[in-house]
N, C-alpha and C. Protein backbone atom coordinates (compact mmCIF):
# COMPACT_ATOMS: atom_id res chain seq x y z
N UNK A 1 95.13 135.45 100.29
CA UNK A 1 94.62 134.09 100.26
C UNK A 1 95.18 133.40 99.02
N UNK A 2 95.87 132.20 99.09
CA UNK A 2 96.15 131.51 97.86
C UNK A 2 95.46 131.35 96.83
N UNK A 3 95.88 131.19 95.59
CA UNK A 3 94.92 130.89 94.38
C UNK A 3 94.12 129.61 94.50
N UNK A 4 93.08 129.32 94.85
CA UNK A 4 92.22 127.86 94.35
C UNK A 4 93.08 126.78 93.48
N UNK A 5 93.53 127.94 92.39
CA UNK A 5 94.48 126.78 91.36
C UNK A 5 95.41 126.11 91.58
N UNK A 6 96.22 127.17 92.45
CA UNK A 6 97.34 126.54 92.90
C UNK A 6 97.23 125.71 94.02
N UNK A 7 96.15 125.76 94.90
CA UNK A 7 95.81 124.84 96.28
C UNK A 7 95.20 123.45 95.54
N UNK A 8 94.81 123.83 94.65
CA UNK A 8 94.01 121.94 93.92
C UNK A 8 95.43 121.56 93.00
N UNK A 9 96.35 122.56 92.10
CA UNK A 9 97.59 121.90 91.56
C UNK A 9 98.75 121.48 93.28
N UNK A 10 98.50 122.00 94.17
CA UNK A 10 99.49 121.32 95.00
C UNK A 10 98.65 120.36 95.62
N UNK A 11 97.49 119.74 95.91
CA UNK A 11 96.73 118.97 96.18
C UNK A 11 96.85 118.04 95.68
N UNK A 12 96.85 118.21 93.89
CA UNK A 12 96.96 117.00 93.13
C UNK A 12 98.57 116.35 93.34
N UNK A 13 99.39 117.52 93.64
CA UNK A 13 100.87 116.89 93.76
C UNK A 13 101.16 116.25 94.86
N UNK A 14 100.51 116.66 95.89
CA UNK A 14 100.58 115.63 96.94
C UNK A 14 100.03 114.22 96.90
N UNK A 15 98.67 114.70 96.29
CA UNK A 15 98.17 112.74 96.15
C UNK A 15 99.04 111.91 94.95
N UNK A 16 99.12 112.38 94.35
CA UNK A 16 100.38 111.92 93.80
C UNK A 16 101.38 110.99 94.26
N UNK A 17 102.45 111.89 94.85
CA UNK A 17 103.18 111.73 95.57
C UNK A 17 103.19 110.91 96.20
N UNK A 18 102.14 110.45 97.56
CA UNK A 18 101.51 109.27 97.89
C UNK A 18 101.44 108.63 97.36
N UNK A 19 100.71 108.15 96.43
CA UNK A 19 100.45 106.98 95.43
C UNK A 19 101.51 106.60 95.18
N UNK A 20 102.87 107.69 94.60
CA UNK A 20 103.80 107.12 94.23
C UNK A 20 104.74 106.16 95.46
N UNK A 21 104.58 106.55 96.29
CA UNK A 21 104.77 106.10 97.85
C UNK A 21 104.54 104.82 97.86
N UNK A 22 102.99 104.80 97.74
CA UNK A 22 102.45 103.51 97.80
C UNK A 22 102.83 102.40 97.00
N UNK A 23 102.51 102.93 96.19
CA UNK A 23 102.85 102.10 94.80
C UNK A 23 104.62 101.53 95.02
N UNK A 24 105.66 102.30 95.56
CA UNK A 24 106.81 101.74 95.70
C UNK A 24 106.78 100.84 97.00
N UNK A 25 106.05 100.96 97.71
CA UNK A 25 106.14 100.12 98.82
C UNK A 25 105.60 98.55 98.54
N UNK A 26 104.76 98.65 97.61
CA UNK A 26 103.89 97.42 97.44
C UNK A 26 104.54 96.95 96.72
N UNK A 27 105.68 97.42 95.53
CA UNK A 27 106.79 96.78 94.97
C UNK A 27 107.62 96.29 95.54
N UNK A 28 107.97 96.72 97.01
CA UNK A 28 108.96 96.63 97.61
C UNK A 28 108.62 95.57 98.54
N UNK A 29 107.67 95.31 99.09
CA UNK A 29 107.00 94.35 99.52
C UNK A 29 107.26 94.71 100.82
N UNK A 30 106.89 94.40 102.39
CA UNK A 30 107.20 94.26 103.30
C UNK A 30 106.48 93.72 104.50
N UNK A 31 106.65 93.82 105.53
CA UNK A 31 105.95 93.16 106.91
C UNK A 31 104.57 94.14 107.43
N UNK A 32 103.90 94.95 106.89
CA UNK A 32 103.16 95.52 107.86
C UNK A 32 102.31 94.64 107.60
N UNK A 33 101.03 94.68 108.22
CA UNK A 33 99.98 94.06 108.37
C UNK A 33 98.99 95.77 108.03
N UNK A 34 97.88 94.70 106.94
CA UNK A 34 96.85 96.07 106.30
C UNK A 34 96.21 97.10 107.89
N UNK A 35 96.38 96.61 109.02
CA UNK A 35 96.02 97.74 110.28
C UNK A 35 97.38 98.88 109.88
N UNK A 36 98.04 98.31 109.95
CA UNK A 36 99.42 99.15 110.03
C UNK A 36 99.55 100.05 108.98
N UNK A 37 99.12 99.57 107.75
CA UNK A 37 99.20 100.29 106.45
C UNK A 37 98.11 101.45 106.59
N UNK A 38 97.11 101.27 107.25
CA UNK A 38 95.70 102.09 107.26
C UNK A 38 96.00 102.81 108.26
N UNK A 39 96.40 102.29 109.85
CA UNK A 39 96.93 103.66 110.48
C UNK A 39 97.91 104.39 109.49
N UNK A 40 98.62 104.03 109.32
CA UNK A 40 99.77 105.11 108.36
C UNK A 40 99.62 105.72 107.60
N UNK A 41 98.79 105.61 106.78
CA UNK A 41 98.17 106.64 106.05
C UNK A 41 97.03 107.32 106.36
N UNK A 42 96.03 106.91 107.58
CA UNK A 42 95.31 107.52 108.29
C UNK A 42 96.05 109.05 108.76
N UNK A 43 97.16 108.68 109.31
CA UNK A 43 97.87 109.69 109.84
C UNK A 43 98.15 110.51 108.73
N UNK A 44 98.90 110.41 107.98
CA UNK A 44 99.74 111.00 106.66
C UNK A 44 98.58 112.31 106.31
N UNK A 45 97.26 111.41 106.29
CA UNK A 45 96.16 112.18 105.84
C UNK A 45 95.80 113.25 106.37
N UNK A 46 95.74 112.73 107.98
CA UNK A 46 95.08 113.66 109.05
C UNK A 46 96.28 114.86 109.13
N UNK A 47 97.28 115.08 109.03
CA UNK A 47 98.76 115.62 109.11
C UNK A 47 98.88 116.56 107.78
N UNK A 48 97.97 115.94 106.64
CA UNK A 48 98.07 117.37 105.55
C UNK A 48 97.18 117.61 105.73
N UNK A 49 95.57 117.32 106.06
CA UNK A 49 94.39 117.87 106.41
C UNK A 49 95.20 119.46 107.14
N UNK A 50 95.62 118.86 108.17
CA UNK A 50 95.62 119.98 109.30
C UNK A 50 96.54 121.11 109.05
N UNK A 51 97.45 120.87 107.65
CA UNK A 51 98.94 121.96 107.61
C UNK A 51 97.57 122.45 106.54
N UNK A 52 96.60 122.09 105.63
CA UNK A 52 96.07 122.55 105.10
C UNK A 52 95.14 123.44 105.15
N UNK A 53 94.96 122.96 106.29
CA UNK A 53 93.24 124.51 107.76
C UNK A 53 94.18 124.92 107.82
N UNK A 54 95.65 125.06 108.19
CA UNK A 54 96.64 126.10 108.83
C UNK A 54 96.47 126.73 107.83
N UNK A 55 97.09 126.78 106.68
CA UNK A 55 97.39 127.46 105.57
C UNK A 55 95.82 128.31 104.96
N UNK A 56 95.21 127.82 105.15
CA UNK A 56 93.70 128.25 104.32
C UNK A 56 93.39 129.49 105.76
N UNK A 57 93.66 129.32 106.78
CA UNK A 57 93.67 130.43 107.78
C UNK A 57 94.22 131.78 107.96
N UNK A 58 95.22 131.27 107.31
CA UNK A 58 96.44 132.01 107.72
C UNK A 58 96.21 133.39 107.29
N UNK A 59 96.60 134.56 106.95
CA UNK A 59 96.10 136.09 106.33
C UNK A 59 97.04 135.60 105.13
């Protein structure tokens, strides 16, 4: 089973990561409309949720 430490230090690197995402997009400016922005990261979310039950399962 993975270390706790290392599942909350790659946790934190992922939200991160995102943010940094975000944060360049909103610099960057573009056409979505805030539905579009919220599905998309709705997904993003639901998509490491689920590699994350994989992994916490796994032997």
């Amino acid at each position: 089973m993975p270390d706790e430490r290392a599942l909350a230090a790659e946790q934190e690197a992922k939200l991160q990561a995102l943010r940094d995402h975000i944060n360049a997009a909103i610099d960057k400016g573009g056409s979505r409309t805030d539905e579009e922005v919220r599905m998309a990261v709705e997904a993003e979310l639901d998509a490491w949720e689920a590699e994350r039950a994989n992994q916490t399962r796994s032997p």
